[in-house]
Protein backbone atom coordinates (compact mmCIF):
# COMPACT_ATOMS: atom_id res chain seq x y z
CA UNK A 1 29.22 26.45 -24.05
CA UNK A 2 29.93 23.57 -21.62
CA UNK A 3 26.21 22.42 -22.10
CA UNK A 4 26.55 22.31 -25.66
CA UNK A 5 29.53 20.28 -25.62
CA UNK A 6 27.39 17.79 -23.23
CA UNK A 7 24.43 17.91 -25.48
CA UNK A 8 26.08 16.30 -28.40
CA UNK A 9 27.55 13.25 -26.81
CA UNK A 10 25.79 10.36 -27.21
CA UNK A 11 24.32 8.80 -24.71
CA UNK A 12 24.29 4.94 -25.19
CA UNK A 13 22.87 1.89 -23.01
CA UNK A 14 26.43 1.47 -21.05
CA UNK A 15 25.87 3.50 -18.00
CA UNK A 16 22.36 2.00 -17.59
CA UNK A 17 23.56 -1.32 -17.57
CA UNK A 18 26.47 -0.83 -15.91
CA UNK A 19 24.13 0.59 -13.17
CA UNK A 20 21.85 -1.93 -12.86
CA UNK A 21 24.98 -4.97 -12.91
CA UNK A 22 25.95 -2.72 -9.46
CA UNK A 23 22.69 -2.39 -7.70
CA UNK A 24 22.16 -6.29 -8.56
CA UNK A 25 25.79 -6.90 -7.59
CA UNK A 26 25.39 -4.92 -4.49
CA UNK A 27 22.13 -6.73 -3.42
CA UNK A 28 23.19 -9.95 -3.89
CA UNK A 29 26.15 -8.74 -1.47
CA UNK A 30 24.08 -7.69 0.94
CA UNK A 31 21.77 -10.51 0.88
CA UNK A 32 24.77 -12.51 1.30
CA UNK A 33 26.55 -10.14 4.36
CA UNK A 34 23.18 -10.99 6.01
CA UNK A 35 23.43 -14.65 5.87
CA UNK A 36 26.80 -15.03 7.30
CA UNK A 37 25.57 -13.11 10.02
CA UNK A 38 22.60 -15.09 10.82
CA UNK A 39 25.00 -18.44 9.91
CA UNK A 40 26.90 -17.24 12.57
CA UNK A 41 24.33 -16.81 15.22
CA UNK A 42 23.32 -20.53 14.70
CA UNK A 43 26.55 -21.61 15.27
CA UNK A 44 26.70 -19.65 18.77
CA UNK A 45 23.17 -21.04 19.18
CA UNK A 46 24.33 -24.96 18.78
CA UNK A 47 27.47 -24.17 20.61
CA UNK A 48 25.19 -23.23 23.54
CA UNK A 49 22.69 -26.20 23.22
CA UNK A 50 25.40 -28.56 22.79
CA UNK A 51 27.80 -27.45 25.55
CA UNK A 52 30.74 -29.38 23.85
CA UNK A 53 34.42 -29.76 25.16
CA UNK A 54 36.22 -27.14 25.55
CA UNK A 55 38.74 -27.39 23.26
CA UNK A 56 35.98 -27.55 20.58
CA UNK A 57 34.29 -24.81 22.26
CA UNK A 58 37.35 -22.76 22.01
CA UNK A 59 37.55 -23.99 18.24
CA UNK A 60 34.21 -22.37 17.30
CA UNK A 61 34.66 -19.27 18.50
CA UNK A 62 37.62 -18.54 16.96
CA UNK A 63 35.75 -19.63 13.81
CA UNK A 64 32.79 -17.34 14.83
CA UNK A 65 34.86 -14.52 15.34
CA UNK A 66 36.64 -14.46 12.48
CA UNK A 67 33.15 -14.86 10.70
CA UNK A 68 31.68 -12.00 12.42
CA UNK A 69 33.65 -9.44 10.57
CA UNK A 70 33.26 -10.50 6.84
CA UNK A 71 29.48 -10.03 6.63
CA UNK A 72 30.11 -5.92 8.23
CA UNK A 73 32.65 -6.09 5.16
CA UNK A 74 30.65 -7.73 2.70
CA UNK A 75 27.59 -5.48 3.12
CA UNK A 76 30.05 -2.36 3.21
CA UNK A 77 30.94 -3.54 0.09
CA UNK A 78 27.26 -4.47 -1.27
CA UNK A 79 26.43 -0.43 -0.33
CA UNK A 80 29.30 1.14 -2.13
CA UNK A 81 28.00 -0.89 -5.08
CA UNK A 82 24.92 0.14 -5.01
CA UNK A 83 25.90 3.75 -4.54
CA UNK A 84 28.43 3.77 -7.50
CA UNK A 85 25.32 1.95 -9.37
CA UNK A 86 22.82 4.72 -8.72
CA UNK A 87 25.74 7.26 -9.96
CA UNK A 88 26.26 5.44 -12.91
CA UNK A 89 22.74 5.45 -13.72
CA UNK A 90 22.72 9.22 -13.38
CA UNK A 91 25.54 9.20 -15.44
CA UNK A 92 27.70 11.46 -13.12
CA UNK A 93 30.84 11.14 -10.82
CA UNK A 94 32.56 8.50 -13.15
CA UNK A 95 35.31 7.73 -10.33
CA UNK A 96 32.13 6.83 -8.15
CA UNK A 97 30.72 4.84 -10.69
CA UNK A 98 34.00 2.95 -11.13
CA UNK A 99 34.53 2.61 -7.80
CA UNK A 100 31.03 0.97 -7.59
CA UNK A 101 31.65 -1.49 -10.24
CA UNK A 102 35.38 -2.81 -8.73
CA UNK A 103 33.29 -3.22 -5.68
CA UNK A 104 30.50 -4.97 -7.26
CA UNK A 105 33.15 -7.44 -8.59
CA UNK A 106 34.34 -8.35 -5.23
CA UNK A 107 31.18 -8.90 -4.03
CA UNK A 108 29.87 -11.23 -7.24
CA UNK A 109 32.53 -11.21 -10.20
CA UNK A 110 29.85 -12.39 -12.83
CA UNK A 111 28.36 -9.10 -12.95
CA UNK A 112 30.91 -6.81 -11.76
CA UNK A 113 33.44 -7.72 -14.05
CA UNK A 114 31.42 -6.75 -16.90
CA UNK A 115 30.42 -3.83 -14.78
CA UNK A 116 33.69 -2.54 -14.80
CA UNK A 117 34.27 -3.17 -18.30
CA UNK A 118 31.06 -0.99 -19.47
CA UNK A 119 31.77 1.83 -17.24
CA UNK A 120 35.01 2.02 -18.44
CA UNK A 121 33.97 2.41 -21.83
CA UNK A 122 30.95 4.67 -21.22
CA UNK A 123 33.82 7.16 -19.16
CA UNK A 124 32.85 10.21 -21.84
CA UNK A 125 29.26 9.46 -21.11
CA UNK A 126 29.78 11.12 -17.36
CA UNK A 127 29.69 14.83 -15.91
């Protein structure tokens, strides 16, 4: 019974794009977690070639530090939406889906936020 009630709804184009606007989203994310990190080490690297005062030494490491956290975050981030865009390309585990697309708009708003929007839409589209 439950597999006839899934076989007539209609499966559109939402979920597939909203999949694909996560796994871009989540890329770009990524690709982005991984520059701050290597930003970071050039930073540590110029600190060290320049030995500078010690108040500006003191300076960039705070600045380092606090930089040294957000890519971890950022690529956290990037994975979840690639993981809610895989699900929402299987068209299963809406909340997952959803969950990938908020993400993906935290990472890079231009296509999460229409990420969200389709997934929201194509909700009676999931298992």
């Amino acid at each position: 019974m439950i597999n006839k009630i899934q076989d007539n709804i209609r499966q559109t184009w939402k979920p597939v794009t909203a999949g694909i606007l996560d796994i871009v989203s989540g890329a770009i994310g990524m690709v982005g977690g991984v520059y701050l990190v290597i930003l970071s080490q050039v930073f540590s690297a110029i600190r060290e070639i320049l030995r500078l005062d010690p108040l500006v030494i003191q300076r960039i490491e705070d600045i380092i530090s606090q930089m040294v956290a957000v890519p971890f975050i950022v690529v956290l981030i990037g994975i979840i939406s690639i993981i809610g865009g895989v699900y929402a390309l299987q068209r299963r585990i809406w909340g997952l889906a959803i969950a990938g697309a908020i993400s993906s708009c935290i990472v890079f708003p231009v296509f999460g936020l229409p990420s969200i929007i389709v997934t929201a839409l194509a909700k009676d589209e999931f298992k």
